[in-house]
N, C-alpha and C. Protein backbone atom coordinates (compact mmCIF):
# COMPACT_ATOMS: atom_id res chain seq x y z
N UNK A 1 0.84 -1.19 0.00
CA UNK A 1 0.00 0.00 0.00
C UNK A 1 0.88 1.24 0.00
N UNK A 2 0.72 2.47 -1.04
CA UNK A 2 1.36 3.59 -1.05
C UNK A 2 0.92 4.57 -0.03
N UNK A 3 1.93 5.42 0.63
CA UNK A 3 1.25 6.10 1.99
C UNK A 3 1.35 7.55 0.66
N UNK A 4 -0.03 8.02 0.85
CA UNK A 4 -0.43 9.69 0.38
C UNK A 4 -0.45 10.44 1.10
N UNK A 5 1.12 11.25 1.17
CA UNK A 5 1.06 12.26 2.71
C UNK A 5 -0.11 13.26 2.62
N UNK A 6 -0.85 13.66 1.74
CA UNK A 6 -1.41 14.99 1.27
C UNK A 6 -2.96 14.12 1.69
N UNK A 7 -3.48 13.03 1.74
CA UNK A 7 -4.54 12.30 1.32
C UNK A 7 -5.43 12.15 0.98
N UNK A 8 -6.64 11.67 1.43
CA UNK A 8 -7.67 12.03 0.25
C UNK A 8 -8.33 12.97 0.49
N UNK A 9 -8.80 14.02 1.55
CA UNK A 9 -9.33 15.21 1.36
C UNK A 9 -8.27 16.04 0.43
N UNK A 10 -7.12 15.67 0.24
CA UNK A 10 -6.17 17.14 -0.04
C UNK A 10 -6.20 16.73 -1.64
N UNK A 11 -6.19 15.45 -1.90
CA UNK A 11 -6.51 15.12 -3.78
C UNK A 11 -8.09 15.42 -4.05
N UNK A 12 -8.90 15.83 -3.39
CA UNK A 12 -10.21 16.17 -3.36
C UNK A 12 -10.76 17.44 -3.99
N UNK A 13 -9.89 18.25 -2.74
CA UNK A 13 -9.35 19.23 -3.13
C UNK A 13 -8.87 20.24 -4.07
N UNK A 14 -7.98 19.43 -4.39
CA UNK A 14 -7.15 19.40 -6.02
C UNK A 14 -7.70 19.40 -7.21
N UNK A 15 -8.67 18.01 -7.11
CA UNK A 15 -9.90 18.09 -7.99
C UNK A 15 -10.87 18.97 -8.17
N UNK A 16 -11.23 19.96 -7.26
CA UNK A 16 -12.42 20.87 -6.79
C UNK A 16 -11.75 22.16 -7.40
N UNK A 17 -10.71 22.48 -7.19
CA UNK A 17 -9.90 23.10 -7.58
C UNK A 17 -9.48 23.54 -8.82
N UNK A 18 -8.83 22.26 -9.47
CA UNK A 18 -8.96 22.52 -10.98
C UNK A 18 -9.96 22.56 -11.49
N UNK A 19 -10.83 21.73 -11.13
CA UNK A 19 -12.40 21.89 -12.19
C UNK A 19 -13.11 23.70 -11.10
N UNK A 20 -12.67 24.48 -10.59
CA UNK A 20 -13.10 25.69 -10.78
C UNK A 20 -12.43 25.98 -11.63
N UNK A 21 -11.14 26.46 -11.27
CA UNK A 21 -10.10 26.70 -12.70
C UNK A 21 -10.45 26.91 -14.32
N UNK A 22 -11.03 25.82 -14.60
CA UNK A 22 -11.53 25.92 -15.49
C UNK A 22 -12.78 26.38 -16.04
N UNK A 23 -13.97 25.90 -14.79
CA UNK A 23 -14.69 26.82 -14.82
C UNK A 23 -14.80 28.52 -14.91
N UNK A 24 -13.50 29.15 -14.39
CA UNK A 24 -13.61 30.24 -14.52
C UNK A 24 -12.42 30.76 -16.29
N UNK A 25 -12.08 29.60 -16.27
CA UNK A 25 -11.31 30.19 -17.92
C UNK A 25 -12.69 29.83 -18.67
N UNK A 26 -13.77 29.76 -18.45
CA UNK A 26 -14.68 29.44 -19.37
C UNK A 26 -15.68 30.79 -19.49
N UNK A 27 -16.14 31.05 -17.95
CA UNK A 27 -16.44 32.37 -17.79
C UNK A 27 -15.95 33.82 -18.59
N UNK A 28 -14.86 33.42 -18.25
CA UNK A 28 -13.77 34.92 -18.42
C UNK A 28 -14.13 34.80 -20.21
N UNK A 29 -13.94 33.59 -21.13
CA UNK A 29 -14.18 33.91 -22.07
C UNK A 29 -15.68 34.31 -22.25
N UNK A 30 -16.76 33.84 -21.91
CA UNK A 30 -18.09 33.88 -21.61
C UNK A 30 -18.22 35.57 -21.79
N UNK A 31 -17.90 36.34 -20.72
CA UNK A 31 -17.71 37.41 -20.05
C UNK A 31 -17.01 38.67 -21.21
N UNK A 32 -15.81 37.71 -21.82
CA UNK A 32 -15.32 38.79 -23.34
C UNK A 32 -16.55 39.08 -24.36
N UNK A 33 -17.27 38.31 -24.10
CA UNK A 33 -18.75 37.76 -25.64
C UNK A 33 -19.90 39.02 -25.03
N UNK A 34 -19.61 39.39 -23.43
CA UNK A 34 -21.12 39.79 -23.60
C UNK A 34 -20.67 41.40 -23.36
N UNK A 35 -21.54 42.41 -23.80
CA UNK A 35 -21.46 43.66 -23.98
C UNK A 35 -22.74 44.70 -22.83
N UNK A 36 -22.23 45.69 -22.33
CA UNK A 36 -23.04 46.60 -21.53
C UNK A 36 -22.75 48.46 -22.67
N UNK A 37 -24.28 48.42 -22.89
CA UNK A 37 -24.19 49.58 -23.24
C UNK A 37 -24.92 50.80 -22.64
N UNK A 38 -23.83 52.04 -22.29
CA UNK A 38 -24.64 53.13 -21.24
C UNK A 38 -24.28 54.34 -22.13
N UNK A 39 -25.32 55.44 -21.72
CA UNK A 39 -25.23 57.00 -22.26
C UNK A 39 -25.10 57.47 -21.56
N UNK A 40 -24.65 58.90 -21.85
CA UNK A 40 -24.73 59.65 -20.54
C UNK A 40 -25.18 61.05 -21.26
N UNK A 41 -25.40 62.33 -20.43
CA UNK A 41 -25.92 63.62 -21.26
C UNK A 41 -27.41 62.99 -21.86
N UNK A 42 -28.03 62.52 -21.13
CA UNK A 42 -29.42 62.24 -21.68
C UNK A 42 -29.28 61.64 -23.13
N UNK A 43 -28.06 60.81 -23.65
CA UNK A 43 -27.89 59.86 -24.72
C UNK A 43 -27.24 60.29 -25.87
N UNK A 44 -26.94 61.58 -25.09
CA UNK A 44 -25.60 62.34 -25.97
C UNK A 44 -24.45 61.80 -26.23
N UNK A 45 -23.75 60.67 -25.43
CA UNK A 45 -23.05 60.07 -25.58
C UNK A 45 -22.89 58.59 -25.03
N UNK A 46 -22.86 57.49 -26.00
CA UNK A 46 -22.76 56.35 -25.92
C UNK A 46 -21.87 55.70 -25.95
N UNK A 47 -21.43 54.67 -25.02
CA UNK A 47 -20.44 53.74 -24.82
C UNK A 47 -21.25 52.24 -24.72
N UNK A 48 -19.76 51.67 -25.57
CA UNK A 48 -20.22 49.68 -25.22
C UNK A 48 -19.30 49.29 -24.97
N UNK A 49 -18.79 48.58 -23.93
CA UNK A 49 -18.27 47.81 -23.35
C UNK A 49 -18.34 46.07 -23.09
N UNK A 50 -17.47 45.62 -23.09
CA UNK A 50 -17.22 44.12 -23.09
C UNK A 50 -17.00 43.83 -21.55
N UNK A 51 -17.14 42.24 -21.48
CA UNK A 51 -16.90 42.18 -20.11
C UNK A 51 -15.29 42.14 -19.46
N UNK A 52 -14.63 42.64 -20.78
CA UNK A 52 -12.80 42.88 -20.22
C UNK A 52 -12.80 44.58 -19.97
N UNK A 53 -14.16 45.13 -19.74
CA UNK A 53 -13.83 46.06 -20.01
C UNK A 53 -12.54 47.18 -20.75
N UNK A 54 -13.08 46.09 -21.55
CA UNK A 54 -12.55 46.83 -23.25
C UNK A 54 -13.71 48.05 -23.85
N UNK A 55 -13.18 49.25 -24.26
CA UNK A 55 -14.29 50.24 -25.07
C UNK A 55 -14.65 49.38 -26.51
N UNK A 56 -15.57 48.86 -26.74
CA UNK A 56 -15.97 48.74 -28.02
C UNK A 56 -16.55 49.70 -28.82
N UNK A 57 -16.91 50.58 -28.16
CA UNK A 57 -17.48 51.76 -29.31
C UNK A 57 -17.70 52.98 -28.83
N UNK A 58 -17.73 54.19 -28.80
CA UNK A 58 -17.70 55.10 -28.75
C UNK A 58 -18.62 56.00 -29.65
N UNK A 59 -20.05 56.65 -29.43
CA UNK A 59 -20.87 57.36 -30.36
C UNK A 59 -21.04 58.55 -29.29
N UNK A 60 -20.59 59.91 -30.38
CA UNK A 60 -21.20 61.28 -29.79
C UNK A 60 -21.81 61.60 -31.16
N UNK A 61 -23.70 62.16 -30.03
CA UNK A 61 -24.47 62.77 -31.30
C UNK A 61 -24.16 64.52 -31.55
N UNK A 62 -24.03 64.59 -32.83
CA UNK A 62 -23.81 65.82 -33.21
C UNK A 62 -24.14 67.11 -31.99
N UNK A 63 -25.18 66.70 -31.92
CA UNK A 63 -25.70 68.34 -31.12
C UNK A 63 -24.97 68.18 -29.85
N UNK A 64 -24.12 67.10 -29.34
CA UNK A 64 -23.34 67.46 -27.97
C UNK A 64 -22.09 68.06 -28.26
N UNK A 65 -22.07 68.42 -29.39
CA UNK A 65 -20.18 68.66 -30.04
C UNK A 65 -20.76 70.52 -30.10
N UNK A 66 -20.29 71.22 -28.93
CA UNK A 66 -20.37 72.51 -28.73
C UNK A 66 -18.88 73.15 -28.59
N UNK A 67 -18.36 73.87 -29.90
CA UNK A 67 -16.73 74.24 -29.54
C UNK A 67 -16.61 75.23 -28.60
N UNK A 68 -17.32 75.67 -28.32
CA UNK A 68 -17.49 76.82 -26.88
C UNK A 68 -17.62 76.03 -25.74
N UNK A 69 -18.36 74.80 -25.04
CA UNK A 69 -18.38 74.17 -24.08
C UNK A 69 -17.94 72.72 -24.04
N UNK A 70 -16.54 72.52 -24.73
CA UNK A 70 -15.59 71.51 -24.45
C UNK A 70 -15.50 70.35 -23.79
N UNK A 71 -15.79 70.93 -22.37
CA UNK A 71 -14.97 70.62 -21.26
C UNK A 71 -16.57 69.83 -20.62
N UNK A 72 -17.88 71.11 -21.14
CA UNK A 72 -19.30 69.43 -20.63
C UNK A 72 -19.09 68.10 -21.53
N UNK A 73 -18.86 68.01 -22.77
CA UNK A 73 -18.42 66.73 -23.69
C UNK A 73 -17.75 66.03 -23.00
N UNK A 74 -16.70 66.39 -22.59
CA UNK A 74 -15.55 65.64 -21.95
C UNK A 74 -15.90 64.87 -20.74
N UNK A 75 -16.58 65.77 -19.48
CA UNK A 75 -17.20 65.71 -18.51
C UNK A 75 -18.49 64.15 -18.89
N UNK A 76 -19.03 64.40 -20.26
CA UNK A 76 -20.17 63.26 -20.54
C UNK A 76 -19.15 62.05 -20.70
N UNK A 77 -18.60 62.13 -21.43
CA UNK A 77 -17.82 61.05 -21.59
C UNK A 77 -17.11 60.56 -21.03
N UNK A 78 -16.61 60.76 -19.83
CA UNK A 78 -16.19 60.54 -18.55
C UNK A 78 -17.19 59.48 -17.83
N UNK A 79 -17.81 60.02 -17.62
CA UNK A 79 -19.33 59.70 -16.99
C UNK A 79 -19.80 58.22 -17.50
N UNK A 80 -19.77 58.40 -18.73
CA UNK A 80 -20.29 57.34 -19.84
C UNK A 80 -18.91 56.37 -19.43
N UNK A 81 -18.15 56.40 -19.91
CA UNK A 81 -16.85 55.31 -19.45
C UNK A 81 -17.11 54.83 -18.49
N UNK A 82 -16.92 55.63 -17.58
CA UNK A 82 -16.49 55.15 -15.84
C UNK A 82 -17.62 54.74 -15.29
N UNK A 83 -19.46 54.56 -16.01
CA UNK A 83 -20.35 53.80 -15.66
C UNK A 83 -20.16 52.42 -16.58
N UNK A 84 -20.05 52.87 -17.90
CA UNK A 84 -19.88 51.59 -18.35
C UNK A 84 -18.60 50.51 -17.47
N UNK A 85 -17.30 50.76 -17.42
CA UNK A 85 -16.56 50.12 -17.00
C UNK A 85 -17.39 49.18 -15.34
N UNK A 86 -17.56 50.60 -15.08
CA UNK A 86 -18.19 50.04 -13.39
C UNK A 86 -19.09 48.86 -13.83
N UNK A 87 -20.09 48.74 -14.87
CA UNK A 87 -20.98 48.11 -14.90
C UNK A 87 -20.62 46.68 -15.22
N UNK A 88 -19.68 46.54 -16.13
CA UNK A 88 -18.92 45.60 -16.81
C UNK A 88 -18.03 44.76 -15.26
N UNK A 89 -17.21 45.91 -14.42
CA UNK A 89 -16.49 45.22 -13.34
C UNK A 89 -17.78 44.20 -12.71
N UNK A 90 -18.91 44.88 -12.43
CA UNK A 90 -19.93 44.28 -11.51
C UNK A 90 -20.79 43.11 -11.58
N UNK A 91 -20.52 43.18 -12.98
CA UNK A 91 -21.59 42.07 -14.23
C UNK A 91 -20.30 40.46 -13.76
N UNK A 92 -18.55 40.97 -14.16
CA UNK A 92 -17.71 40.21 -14.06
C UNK A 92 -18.03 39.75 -12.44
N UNK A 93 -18.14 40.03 -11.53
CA UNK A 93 -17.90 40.47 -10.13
C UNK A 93 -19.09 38.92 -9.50
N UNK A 94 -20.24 39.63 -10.39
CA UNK A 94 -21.26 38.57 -10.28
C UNK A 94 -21.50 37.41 -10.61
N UNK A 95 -20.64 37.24 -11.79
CA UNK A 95 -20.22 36.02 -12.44
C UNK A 95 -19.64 35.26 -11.76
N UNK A 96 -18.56 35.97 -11.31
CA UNK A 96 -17.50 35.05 -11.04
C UNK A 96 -17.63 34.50 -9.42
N UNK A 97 -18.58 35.06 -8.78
CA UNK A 97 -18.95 34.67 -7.68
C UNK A 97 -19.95 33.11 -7.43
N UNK A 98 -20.39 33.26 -9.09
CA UNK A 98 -21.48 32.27 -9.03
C UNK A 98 -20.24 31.08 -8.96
N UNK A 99 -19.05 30.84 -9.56
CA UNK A 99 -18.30 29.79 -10.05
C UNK A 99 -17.55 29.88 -8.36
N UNK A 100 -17.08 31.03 -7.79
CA UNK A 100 -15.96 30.84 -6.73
C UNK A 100 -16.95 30.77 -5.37
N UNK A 101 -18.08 30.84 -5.48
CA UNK A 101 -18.70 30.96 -4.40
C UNK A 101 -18.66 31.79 -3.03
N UNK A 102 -18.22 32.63 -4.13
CA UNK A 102 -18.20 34.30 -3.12
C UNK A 102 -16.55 34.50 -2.55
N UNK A 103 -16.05 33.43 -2.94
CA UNK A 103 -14.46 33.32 -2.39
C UNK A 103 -13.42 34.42 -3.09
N UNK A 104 -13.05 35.25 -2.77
CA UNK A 104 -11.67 36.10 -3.52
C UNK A 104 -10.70 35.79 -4.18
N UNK A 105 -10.60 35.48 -5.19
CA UNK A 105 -9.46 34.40 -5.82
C UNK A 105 -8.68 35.86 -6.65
N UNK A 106 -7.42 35.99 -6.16
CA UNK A 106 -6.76 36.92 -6.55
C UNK A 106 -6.40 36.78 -8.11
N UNK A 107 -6.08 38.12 -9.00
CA UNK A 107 -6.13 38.08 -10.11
C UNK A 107 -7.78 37.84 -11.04
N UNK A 108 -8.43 37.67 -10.64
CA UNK A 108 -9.73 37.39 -11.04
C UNK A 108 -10.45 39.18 -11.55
C-alpha cells in the first residue's frame, strides 16, 4: 500500500480546484462575448463595453459637439466610461462569484 502524505481530502481538493479553474477560464471567455451599453448627457453620448472592459465603441451625437463648451463633452464622456466600466467590473464580479462561491481568488 502507497502512503499519500497529502490524502484524500487534499486530492479532493485538487480536484475541486482545478475543475473551478476551469470553470472560470470558461467564464472569463463567456464574459469577453457579452457587452453593456450606457449614455450619458441624456444619450448624448454612448459607450459599449465588453466584459474585459474593453471600449468597443464610442458614439457622440452631433448636437453634444459645442466648440465653446468643451470641457461638458468631456465631462459626458467621462461619466459614460467610468459607468460603463463600473458596470462591466460588476456584471464580471457577479459572475465570477457564481463559479468561486463568493471566495476572492486573486487576479480574477
Amino acid at each position: 500500500m502507497k502512503f499519500n502524505p497529502m490524502g484524500p481530502n487534499m486530492n479532493k481538493m485538487m480536484k475541486e480546484a482545478r475543475k473551478v479553474q476551469e470553470q472560470i477560464v470558461q467564464m472569463q471567455e463567456e464574459l469577453r462575448q457579452r457587452e453593456m451599453v450606457v449614455t450619458s448627457g441624456g444619450g448624448a453620448v454612448t459607450v459599449r463595453v465588453n466584459g474585459k472592459q474593453e471600449i468597443l465603441s464610442l458614439k457622440i451625437a452631433p448636437e453634444a459637439v459645442d466648440p465653446d463648451d468643451v470641457e461638458m463633452l468631456e465631462d459626458m464622456i467621462i461619466a459614460a466610461v467610468n459607468e460603463a466600466v463600473k458596470q462591466s467590473q460588476d456584471m464580471v464580479s457577479a459572475e465570477m462569484a457564481k463559479i468561486t462561491g463568493g471566495f476572492n481568488i486573486p487576479g480574477l
